[in-house]
Each structure stands twice: as structure tokens, then as C-alpha cells.
Protein backbone atom coordinates (compact mmCIF):
# COMPACT_ATOMS: atom_id res chain seq x y z
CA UNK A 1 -6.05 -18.57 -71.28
CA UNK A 2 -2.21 -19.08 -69.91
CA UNK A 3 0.16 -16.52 -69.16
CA UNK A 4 3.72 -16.91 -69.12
CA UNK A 5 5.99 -15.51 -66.57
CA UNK A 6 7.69 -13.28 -69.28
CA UNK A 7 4.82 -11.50 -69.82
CA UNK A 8 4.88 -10.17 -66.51
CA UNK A 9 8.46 -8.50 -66.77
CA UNK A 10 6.68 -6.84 -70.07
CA UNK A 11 3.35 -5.53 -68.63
CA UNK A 12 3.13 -2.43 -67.51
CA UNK A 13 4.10 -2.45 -63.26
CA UNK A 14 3.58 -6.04 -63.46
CA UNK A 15 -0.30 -5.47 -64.30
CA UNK A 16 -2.05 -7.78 -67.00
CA UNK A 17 -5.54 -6.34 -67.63
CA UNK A 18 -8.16 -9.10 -69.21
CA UNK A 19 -11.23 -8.37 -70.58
CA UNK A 20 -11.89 -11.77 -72.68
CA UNK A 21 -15.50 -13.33 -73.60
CA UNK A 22 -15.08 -17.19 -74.05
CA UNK A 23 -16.98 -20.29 -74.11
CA UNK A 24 -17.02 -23.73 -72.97
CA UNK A 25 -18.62 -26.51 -74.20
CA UNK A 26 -18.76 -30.16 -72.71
CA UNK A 27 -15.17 -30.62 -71.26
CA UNK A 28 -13.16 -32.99 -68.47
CA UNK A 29 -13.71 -29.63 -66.05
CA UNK A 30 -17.76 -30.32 -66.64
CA UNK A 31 -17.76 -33.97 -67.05
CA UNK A 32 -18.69 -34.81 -63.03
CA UNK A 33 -20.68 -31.62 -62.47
CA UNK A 34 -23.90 -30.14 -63.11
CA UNK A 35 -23.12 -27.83 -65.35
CA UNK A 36 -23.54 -28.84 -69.26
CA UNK A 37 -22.07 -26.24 -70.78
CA UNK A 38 -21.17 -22.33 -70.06
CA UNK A 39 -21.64 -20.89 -74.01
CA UNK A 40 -20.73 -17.56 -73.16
CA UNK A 41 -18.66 -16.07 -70.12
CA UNK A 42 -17.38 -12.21 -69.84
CA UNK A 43 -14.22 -11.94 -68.05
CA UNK A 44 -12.33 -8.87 -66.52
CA UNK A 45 -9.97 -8.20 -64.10
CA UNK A 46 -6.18 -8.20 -63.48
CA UNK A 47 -3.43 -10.63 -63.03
CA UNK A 48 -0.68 -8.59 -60.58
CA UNK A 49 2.80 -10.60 -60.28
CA UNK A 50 4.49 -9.02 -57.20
CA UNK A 51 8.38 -8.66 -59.16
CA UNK A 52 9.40 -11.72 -57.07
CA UNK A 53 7.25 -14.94 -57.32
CA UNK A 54 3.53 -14.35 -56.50
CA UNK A 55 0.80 -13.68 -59.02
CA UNK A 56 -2.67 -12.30 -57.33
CA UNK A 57 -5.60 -12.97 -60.01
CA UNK A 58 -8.62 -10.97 -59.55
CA UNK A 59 -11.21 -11.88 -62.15
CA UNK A 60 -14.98 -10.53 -62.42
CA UNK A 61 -17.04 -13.23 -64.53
CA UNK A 62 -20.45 -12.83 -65.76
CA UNK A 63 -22.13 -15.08 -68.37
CA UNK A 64 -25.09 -17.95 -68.84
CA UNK A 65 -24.65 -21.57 -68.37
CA UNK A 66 -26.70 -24.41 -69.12
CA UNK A 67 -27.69 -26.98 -66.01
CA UNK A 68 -30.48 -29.61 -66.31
CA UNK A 69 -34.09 -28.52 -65.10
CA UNK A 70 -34.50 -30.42 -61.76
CA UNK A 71 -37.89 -32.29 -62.29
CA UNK A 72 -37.86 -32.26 -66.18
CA UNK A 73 -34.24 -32.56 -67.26
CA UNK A 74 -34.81 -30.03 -70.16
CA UNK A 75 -31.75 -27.55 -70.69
CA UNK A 76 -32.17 -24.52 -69.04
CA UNK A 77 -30.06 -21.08 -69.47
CA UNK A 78 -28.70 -19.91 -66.06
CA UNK A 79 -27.19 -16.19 -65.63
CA UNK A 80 -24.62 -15.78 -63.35
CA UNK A 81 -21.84 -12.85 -61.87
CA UNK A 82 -19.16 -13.85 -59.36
CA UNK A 83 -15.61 -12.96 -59.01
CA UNK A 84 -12.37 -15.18 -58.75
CA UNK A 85 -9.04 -14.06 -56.32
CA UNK A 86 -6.62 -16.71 -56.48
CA UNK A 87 -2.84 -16.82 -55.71
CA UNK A 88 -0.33 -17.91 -57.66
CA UNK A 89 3.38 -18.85 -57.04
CA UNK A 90 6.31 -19.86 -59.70
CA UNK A 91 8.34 -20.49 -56.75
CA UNK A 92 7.30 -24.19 -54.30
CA UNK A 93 5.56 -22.90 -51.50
CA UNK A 94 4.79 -24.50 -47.86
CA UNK A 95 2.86 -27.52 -48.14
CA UNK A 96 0.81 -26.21 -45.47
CA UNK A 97 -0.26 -22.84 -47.53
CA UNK A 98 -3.08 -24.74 -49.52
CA UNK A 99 -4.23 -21.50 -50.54
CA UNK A 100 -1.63 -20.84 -52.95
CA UNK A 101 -1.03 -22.59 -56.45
CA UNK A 102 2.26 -23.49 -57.56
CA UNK A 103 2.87 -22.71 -61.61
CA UNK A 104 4.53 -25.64 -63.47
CA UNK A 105 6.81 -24.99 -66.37
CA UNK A 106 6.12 -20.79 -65.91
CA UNK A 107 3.07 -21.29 -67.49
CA UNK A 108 -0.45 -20.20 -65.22
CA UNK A 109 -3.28 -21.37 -66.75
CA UNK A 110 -6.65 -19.08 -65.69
CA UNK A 111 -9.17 -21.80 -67.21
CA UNK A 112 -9.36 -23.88 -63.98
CA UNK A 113 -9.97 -20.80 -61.81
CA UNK A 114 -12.13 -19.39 -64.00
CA UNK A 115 -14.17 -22.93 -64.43
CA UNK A 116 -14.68 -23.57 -60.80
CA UNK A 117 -15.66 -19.87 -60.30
CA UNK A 118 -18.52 -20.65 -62.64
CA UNK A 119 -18.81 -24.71 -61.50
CA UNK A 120 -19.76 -22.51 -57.54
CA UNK A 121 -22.54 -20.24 -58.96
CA UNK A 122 -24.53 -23.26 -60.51
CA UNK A 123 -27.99 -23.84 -58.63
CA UNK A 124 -28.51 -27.40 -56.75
CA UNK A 125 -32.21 -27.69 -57.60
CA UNK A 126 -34.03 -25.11 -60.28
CA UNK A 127 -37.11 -25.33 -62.56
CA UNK A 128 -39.30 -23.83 -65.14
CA UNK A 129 -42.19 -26.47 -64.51
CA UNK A 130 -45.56 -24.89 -63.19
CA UNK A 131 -45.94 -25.46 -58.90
CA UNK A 132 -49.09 -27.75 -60.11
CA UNK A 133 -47.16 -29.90 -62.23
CA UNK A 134 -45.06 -30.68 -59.93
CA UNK A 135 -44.35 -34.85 -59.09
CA UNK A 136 -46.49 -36.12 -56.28
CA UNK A 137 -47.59 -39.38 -55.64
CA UNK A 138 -49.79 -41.62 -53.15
CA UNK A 139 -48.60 -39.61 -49.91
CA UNK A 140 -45.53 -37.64 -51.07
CA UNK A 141 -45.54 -34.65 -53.05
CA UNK A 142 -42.38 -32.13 -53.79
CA UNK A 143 -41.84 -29.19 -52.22
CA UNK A 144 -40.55 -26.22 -53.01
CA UNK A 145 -38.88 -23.27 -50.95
CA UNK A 146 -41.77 -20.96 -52.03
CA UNK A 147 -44.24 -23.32 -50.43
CA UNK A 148 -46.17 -22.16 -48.03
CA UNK A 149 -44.45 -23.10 -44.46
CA UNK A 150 -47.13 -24.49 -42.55
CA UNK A 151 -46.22 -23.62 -38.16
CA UNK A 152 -46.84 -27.64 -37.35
CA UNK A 153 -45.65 -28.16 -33.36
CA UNK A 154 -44.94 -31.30 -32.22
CA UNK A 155 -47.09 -32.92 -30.07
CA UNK A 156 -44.75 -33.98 -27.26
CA UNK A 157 -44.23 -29.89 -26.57
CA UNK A 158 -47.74 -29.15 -26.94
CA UNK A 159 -48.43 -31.26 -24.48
CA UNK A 160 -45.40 -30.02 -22.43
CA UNK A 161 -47.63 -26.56 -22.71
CA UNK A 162 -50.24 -27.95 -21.23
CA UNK A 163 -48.53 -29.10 -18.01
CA UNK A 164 -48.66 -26.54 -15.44
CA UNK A 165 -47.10 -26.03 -12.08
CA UNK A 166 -49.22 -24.78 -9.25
CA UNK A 167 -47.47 -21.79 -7.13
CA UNK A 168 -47.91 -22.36 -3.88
């Protein structure tokens, strides 16, 4: 989705309301990340240009993506909701003010913001494989965060414990 500066001077108190539903399939943005595909994302918000140079999007996405099951590689279906607040500028800004993204050609283009947004919420590890299938192997074994943590002390403090100091 772009938006040119024009449409700003037309919308209503400088207020563009979305409320789009796109997809996107294997692209440049997904290429390097572990993310497959995202076939269907729900975005709403507001794109607020400030009558001088400064456009504040603030986005709401919800949606599915696709990632690659951890242990299997299988495609799995990932829900996700997270929200976007960038700043844009059609004016250079400070080099220093990293925070801010200038426009080229008074054009902004939402599909980066609205790519990484989704690109943040996608898990490291995640699997549908049972806890007994698991990989293990002669002395290894993967773990998983809903493991049972066993309390295992070290035993350089434990026998720290068991040095005492007589009070005389």
C-alpha cells in the first residue's frame, strides 16, 4: 500500500483510516527470514500527517503466517496480533533521528512497516511433534521450555554448604 502526500491535503484533518486485508507470498522482504509466507493479514489503523512534514502511522495487524516446524520442517500456520507506530518525514531529517523515515519521491510505502511488524511476531523455535518424538541421541536429547526443570546445584557450592565456621 503507498500513499501519496496529496492524499493527505484531501483526507479529512489530515486522517487516512485503513482497514485493508492483504497477503504475501514468498517475497525479497521474506527471502532471509523465517517466515515463508503471511497468506492473510488484517490491517487497521490511521496514517496522521501533521499539515507540515511528519506522517505518524499507527497500524493494528492481525493475521496467520506460515514458519517451518522446528524439528520437522513441515509448514505450520502461526496466528499473530501486534501493532506498528512508525514516523514518517517528506522533509530530510537529522541523521542522528534514526527513528524517523524519510519519504522519497512523496510516495510512503506501508508494506515494509507492515512486513517487519509481522517478520517480529514470528516464533524462534515452535512444533507440533509429540514431547516423545522428540530427537535424542547417545547422551543428548532436546529440550523443551515445558520440560520439567530439574533444581541440580553445583557441587563446588554444595560443598561450600558444608563448610562451617565455629563461633567462638
Amino acid at each position: 500500500m503507498k500513499f501519496q502526500k496529496i492524499d493527505f491535503q484531501n483526507a479529512k484533518n489530515g486522517i487516512i483510516h485503513i482497514d485493508e486485508r492483504i497477503s504475501v507470498e514468498e517475497n525479497d522482504f521474506l527471502r532471509h527470514t523465517q517466515v515463508k509466507s503471511i497468506p492473510e493479514v488484517h490491517i487497521t489503523g490511521t496514517l496522521q500527517f501533521d499539515q507540515s512534514s511528519l506522517v505518524f502511522s499507527n497500524l493494528e495487524l492481525d493475521g496467520v503466517m506460515i514458519v517451518p516446524d522446528s524439528i520437522t520442517l513441515e509448514d505450520l500456520e502461526v496466528t499473530f496480533d501486534t501493532t506498528s507506530h512508525v514516523t514518517y518525514s517528506f522533509e530530510p531529517v537529522d541523521p542522528d533521528e534514526d527513528e524517523i523515515i524519510v519519504v522519497k519521491k512523496d510516495t510512503i510505502d506501508i508494506n515494509p512497516e507492515i512486513l517487519q511488524a509481522v517478520i517480529y511476531e514470528a516464533p524462534m523455535h515452535i512444533t507440533n511433534c509429540p514431547r516423545d518424538q522428540y530427537p535424542k541421541g547417545d547422551g543428548w536429547q532436546v529440550l523443551s521450555d515445558q520440560d520439567p526443570k530439574e533444581e541440580k546445584i553445583d557441587p563446588r557450592w554444595a560443598k561450600l554448604n558444608e563448610f562451617k565456621l565455629d563461633d567462638d
